[in-house]
C-alpha atoms as a PDB file:
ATOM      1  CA  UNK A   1       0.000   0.000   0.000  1.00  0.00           C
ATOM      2  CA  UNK A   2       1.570   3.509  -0.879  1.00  0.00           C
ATOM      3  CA  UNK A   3       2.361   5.602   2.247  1.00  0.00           C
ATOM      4  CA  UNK A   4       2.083   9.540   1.667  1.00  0.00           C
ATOM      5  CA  UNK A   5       5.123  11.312   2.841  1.00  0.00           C
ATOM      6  CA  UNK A   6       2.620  14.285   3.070  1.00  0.00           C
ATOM      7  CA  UNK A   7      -1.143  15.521   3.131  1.00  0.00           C
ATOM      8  CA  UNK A   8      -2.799  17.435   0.745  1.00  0.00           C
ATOM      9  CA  UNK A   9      -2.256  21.381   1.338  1.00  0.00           C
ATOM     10  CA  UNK A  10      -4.157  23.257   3.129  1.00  0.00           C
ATOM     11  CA  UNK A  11      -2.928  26.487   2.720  1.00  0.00           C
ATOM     12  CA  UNK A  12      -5.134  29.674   2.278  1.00  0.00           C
ATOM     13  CA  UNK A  13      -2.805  30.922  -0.392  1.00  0.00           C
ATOM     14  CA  UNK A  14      -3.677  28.236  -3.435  1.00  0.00           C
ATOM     15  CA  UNK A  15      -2.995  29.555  -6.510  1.00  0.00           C
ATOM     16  CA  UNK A  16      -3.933  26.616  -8.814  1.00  0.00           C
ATOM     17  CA  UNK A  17      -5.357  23.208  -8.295  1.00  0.00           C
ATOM     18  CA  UNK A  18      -5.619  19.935  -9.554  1.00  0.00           C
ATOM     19  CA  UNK A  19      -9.576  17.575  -9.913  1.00  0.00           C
ATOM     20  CA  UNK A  20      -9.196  14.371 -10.517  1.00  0.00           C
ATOM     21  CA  UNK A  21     -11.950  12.087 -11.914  1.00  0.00           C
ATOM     22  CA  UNK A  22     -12.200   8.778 -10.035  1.00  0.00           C
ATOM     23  CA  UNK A  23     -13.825   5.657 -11.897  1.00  0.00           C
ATOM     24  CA  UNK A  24     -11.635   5.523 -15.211  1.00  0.00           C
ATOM     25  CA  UNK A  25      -9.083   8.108 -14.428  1.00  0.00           C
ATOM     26  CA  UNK A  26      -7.735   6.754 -10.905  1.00  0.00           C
ATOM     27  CA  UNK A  27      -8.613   3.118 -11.396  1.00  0.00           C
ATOM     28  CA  UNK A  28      -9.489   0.905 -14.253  1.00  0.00           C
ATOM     29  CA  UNK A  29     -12.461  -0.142 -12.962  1.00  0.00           C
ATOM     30  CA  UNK A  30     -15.128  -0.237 -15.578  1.00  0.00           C
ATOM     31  CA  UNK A  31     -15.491  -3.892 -16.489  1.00  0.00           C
ATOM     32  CA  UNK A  32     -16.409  -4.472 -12.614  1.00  0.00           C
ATOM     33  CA  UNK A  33     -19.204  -2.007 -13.349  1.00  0.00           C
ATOM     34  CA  UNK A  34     -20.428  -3.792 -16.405  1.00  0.00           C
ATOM     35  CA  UNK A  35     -20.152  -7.164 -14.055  1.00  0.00           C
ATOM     36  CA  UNK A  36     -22.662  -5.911 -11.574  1.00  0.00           C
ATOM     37  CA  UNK A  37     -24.897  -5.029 -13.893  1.00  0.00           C
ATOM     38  CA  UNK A  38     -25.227  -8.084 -15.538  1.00  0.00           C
ATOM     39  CA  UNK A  39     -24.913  -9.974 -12.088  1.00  0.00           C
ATOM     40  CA  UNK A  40     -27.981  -8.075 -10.757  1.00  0.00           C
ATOM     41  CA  UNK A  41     -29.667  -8.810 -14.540  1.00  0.00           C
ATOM     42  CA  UNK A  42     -29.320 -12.722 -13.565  1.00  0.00           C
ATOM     43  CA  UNK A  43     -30.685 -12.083 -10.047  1.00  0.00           C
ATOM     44  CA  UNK A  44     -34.259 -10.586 -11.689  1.00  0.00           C
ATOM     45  CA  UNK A  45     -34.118 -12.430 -14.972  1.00  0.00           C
ATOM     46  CA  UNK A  46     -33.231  -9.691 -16.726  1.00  0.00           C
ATOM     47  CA  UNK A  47     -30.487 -10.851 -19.216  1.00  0.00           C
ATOM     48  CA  UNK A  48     -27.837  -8.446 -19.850  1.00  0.00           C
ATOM     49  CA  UNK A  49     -25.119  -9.147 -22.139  1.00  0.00           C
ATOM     50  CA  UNK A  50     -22.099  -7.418 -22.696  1.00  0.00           C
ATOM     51  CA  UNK A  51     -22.989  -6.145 -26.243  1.00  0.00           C
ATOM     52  CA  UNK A  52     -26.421  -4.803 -24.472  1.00  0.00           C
ATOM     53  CA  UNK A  53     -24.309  -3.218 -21.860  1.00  0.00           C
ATOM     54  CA  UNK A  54     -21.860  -1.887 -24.168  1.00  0.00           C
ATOM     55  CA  UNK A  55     -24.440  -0.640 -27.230  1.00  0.00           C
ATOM     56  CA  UNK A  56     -27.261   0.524 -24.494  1.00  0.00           C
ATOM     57  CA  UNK A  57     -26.317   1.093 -21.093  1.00  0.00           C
ATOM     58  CA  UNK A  58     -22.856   2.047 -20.683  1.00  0.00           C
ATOM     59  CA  UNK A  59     -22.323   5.682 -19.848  1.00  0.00           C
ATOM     60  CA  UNK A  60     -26.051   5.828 -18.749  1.00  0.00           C
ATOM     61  CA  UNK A  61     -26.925   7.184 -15.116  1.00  0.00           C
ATOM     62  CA  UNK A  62     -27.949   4.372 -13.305  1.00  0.00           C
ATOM     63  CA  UNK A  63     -31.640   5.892 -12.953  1.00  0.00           C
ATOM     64  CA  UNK A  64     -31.601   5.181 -16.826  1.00  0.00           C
ATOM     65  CA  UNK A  65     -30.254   2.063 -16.455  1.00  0.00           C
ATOM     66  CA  UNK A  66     -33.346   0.746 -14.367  1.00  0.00           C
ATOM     67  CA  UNK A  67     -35.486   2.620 -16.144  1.00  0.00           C
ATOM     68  CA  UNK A  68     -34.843   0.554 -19.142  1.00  0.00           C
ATOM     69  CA  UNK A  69     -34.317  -2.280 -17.332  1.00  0.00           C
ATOM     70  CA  UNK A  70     -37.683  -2.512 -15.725  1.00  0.00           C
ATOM     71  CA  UNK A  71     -39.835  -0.130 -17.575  1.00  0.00           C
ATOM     72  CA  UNK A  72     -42.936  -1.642 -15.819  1.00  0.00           C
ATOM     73  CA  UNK A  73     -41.522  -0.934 -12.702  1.00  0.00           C
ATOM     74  CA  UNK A  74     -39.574   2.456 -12.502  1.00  0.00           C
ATOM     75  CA  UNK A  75     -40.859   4.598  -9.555  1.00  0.00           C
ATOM     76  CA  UNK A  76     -38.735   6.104  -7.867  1.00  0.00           C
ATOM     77  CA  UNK A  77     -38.283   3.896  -4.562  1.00  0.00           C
ATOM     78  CA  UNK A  78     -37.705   0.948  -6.945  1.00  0.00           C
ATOM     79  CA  UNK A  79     -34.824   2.980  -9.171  1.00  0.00           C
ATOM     80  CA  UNK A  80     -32.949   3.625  -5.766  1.00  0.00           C
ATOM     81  CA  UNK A  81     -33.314   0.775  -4.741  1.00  0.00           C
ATOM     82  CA  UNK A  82     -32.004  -1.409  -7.702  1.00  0.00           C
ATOM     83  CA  UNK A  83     -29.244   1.197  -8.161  1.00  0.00           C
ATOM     84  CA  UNK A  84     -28.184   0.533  -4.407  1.00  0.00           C
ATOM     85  CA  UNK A  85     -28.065  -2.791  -5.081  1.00  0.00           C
ATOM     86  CA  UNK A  86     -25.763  -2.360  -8.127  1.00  0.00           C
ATOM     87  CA  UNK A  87     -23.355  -0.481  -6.238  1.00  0.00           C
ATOM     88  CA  UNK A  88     -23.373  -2.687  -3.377  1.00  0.00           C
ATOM     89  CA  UNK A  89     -23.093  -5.748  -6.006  1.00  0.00           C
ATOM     90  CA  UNK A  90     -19.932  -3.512  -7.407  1.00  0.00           C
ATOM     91  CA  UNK A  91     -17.898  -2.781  -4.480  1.00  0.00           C
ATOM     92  CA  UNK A  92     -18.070  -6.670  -3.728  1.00  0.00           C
ATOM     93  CA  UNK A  93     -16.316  -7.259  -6.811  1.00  0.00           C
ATOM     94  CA  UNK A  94     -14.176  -4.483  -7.080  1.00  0.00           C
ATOM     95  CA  UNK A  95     -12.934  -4.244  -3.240  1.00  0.00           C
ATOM     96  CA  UNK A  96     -10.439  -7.079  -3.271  1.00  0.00           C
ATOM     97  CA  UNK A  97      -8.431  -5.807  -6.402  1.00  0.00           C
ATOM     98  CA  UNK A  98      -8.682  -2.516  -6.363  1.00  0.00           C
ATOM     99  CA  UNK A  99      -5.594  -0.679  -8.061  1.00  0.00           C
ATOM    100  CA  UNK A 100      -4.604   2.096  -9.350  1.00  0.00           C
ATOM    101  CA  UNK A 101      -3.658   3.475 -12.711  1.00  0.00           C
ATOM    102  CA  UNK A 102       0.375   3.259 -13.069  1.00  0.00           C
ATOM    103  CA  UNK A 103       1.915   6.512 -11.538  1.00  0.00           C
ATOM    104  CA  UNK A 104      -1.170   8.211  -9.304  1.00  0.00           C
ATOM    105  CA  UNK A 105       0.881   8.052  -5.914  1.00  0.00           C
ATOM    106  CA  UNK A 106       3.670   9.593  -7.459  1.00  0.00           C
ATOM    107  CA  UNK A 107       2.045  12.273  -8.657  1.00  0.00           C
ATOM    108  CA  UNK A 108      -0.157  13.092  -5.824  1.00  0.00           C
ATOM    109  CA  UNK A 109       2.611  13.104  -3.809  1.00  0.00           C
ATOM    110  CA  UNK A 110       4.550  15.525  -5.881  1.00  0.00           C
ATOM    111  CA  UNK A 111       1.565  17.885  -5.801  1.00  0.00           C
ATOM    112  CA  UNK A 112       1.587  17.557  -2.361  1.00  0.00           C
ATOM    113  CA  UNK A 113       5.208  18.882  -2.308  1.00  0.00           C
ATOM    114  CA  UNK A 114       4.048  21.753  -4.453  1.00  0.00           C
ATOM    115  CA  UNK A 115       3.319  24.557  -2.516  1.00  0.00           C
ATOM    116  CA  UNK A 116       0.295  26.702  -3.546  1.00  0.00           C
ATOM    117  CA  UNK A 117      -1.435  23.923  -5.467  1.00  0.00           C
ATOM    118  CA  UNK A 118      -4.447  21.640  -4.032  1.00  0.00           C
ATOM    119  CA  UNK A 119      -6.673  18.431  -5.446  1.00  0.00           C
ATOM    120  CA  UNK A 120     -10.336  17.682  -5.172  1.00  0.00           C
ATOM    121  CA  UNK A 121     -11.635  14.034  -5.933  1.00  0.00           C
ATOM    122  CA  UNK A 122     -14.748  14.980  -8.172  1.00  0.00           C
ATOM    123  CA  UNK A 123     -16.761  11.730  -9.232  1.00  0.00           C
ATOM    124  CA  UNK A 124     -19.865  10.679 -10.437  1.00  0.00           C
ATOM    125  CA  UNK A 125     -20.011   7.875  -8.540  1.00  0.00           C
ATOM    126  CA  UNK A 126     -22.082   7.095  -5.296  1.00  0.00           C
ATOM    127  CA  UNK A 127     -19.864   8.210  -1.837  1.00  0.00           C
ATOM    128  CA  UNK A 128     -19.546   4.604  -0.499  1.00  0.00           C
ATOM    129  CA  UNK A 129     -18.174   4.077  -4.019  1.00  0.00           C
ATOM    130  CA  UNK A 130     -15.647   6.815  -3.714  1.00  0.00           C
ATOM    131  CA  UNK A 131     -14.458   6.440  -0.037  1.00  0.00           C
ATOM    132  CA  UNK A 132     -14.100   2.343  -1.188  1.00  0.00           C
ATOM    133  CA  UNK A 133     -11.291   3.356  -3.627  1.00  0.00           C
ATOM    134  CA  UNK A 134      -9.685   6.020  -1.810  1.00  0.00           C
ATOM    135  CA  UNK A 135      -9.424   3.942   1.579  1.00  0.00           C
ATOM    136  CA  UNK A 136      -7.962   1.118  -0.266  1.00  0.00           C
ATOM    137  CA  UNK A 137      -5.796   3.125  -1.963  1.00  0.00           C
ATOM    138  CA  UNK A 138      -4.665   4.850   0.635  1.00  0.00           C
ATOM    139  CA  UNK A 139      -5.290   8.131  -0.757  1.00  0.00           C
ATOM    140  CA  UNK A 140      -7.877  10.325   0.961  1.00  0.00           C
ATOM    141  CA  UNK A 141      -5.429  12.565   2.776  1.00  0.00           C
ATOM    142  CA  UNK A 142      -4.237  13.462  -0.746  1.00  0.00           C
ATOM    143  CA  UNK A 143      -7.511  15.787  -1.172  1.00  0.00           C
ATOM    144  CA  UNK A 144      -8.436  18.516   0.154  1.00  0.00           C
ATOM    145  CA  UNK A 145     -12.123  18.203  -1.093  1.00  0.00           C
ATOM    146  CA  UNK A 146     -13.705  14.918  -2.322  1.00  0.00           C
ATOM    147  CA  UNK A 147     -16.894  14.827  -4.028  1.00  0.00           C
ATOM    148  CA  UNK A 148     -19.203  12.410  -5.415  1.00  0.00           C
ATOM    149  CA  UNK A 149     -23.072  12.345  -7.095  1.00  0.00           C
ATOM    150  CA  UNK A 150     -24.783  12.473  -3.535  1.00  0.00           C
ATOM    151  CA  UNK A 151     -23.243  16.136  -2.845  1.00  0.00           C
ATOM    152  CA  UNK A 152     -24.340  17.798  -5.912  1.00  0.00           C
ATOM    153  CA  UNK A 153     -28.619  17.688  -7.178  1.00  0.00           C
ATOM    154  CA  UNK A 154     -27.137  16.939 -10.707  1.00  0.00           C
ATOM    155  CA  UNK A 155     -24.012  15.229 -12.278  1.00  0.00           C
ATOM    156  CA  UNK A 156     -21.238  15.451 -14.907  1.00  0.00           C
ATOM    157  CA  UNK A 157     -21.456  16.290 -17.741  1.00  0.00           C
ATOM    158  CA  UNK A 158     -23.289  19.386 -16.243  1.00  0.00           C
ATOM    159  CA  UNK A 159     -20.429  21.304 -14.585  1.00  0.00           C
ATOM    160  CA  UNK A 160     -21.707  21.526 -10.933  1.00  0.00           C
ATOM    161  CA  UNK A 161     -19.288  18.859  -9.494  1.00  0.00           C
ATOM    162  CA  UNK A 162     -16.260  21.017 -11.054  1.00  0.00           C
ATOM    163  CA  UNK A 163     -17.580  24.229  -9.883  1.00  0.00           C
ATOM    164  CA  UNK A 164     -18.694  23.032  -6.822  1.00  0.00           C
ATOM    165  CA  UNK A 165     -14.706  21.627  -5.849  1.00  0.00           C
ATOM    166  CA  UNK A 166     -13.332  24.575  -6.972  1.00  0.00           C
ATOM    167  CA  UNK A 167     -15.368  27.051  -5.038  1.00  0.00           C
ATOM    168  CA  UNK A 168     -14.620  24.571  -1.935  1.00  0.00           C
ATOM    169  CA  UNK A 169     -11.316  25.154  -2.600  1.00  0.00           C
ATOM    170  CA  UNK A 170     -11.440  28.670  -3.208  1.00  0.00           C
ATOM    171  CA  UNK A 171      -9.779  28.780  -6.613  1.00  0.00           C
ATOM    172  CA  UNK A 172     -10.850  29.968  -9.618  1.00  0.00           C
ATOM    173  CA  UNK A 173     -12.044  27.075 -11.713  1.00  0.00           C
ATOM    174  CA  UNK A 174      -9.929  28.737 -14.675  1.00  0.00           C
ATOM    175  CA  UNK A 175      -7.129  28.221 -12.529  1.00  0.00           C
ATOM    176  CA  UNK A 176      -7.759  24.716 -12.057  1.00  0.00           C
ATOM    177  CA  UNK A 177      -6.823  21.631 -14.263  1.00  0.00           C
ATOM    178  CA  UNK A 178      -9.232  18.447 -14.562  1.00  0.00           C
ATOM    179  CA  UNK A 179      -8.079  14.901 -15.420  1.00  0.00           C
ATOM    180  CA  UNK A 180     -10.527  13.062 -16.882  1.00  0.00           C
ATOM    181  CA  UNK A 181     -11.247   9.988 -18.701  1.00  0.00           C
ATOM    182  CA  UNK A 182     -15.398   9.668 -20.359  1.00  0.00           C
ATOM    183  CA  UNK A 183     -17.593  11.689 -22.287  1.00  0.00           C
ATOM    184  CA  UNK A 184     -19.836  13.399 -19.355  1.00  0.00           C
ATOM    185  CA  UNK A 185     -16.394  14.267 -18.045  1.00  0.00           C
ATOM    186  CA  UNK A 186     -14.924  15.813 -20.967  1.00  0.00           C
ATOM    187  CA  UNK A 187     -18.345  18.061 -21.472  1.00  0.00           C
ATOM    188  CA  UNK A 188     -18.219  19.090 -18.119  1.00  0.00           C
ATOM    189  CA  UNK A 189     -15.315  20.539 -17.603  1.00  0.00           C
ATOM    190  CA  UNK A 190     -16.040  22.229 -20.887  1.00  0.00           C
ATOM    191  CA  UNK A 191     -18.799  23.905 -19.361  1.00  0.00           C
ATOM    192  CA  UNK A 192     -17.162  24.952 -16.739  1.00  0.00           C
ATOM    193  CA  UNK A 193     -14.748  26.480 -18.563  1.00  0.00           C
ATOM    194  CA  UNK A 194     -11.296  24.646 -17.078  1.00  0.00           C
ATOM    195  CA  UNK A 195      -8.610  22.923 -19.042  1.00  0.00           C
ATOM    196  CA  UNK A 196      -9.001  19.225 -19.205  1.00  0.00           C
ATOM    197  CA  UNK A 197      -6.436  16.315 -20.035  1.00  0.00           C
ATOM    198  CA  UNK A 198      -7.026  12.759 -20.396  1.00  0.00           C
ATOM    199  CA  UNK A 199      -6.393   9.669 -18.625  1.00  0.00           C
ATOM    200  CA  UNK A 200      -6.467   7.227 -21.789  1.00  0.00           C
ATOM    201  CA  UNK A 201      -5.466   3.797 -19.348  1.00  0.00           C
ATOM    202  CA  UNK A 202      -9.441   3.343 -18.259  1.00  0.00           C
ATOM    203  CA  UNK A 203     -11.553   5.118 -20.862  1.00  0.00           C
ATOM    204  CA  UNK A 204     -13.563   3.946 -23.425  1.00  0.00           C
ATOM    205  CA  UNK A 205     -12.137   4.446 -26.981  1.00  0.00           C
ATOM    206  CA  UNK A 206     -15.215   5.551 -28.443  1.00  0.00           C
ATOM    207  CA  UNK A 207     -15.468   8.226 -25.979  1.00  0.00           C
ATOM    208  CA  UNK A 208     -12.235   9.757 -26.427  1.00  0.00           C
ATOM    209  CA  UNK A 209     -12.966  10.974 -30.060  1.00  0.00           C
ATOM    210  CA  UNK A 210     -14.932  13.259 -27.928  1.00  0.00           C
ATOM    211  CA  UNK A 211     -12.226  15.344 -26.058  1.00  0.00           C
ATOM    212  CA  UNK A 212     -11.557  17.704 -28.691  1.00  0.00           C
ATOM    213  CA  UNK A 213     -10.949  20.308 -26.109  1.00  0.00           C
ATOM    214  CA  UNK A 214      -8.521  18.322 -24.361  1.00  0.00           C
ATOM    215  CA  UNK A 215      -4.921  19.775 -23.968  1.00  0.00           C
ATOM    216  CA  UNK A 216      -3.201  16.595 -23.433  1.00  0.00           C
ATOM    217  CA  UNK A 217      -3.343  12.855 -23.622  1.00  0.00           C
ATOM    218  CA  UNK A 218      -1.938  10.298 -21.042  1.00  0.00           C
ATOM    219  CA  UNK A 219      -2.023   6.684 -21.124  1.00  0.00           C
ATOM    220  CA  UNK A 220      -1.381   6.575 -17.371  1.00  0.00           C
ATOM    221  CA  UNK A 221      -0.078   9.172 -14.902  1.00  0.00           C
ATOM    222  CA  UNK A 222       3.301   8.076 -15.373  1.00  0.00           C
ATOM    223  CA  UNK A 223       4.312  10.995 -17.603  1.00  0.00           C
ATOM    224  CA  UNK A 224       1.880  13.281 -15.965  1.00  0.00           C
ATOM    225  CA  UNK A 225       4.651  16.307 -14.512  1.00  0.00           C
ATOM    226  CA  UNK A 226       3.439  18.833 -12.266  1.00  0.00           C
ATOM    227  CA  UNK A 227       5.409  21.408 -14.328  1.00  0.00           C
ATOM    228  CA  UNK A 228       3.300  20.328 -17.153  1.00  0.00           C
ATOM    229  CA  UNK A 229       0.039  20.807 -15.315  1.00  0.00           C
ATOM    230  CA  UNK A 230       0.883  24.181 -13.735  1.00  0.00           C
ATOM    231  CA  UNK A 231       1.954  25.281 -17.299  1.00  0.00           C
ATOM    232  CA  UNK A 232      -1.603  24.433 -18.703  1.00  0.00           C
ATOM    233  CA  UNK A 233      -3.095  26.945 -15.996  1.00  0.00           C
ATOM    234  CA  UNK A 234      -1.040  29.410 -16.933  1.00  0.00           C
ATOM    235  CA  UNK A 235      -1.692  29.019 -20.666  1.00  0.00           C
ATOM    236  CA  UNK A 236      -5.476  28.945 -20.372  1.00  0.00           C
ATOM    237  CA  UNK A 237      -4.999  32.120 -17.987  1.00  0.00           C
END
């Protein structure tokens, strides 16, 4: 398990920060999503196969998801519940090999030896979801603010999440760079008007056609610099 030499900083004086995606971006995690769902198809005789994950559900909020799952049977105490069930089904697959994408420590650790610069943990996913991969990691004092779908009324790819960390933070979100790795990702930080680059390791290569905006590409975070990161903040300035 990687042991930070440091915590995140904490300093009032931030002059640039760093949000970090979690499902795709930190970890490679998406083929224990696809799992669950076709686990928790089995459970209700609902088959799901991968091409009808892939071609119809992937990407989709999970309200979506058992929406078209169940049409018959969508109100809204049934949606949560199913979804919770997912998740749950999820983190039992994903907890025992949890990993993450080559070179994250690293740099988290050199940002944390950076002084004026923060990170946020901005995800999509469910909190139990979030604090699952950053516990096992070992990476929660890495982040000054972590945030998933249950702190925000609405999700990426509308920019709330973003703007929401970087108002936490107190830094302009022009002054702060997002790593990202999907779709909803790349269109919200778009809309919120921050420079983006892409994690390449987890994503889906159908989605990346999509981050035309982005100002870099990374197939891990092994050649992810902090120099390079604090340059793209100054360029989009």
């Amino acid at each position: 398990m990687f042991m930070p030499e440091r915590r995140c900083n904490l300093t009032h004086h931030l002059e640039w920060a760093v949000l970090f995606d979690v499902d795709g971006t930190m970890v490679d995690n998406a083929r224990y999503h696809e799992q669950a769902w076709i686990e928790l198809g089995n459970r209700y005789d609902v088959p799901i196969t991968r091409a009808v994950y892939r071609t119809r559900l992937h990407s989709r909020a999970n309200s979506q998801i058992v929406s078209a799952l169940f049409p018959d049977q969508s109100t809204p105490e049934f949606v949560h519940r199913i979804a919770a069930e997912k998740e749950a089904l999820y983190r039992e697959l994903y907890r025992p090999v949890v990993a993450e994408i080559d070179g994250l420590p690293q740099l988290l650790q050199a940002l944390a030896d950076e002084p004026g610069v923060s990170c946020a943990a901005v995800s999509n996913s469910p909190r139990p979801n979030v604090d699952m991969i950053l516990s096992a990691l070992n990476l929660r004092d890495f982040f000054a603010v972590v945030l998933s779908c249950d702190d925000v009324s609405v999700g990426k790819p509308d920019p709330c999440l973003f703007l929401t960390a970087a108002q936490r933070l107190a830094v302009p979100v022009a002054q702060c760079v997002i790593i990202e790795d999907s779709i909803s990702g790349f269109r919200a930080a778009e809309a919120a008007g921050a420079p983006y680059v892409v994690i390449t390791r987890g994503a889906d290569p159908d989605e990346l056609r999509h981050a035309t905006a982005a100002k870099a590409f990374h197939q891990d975070f092994t050649s992810v610099t902090v120099h390079g990161l604090r340059r793209l903040v100054a360029s989009s300035a």
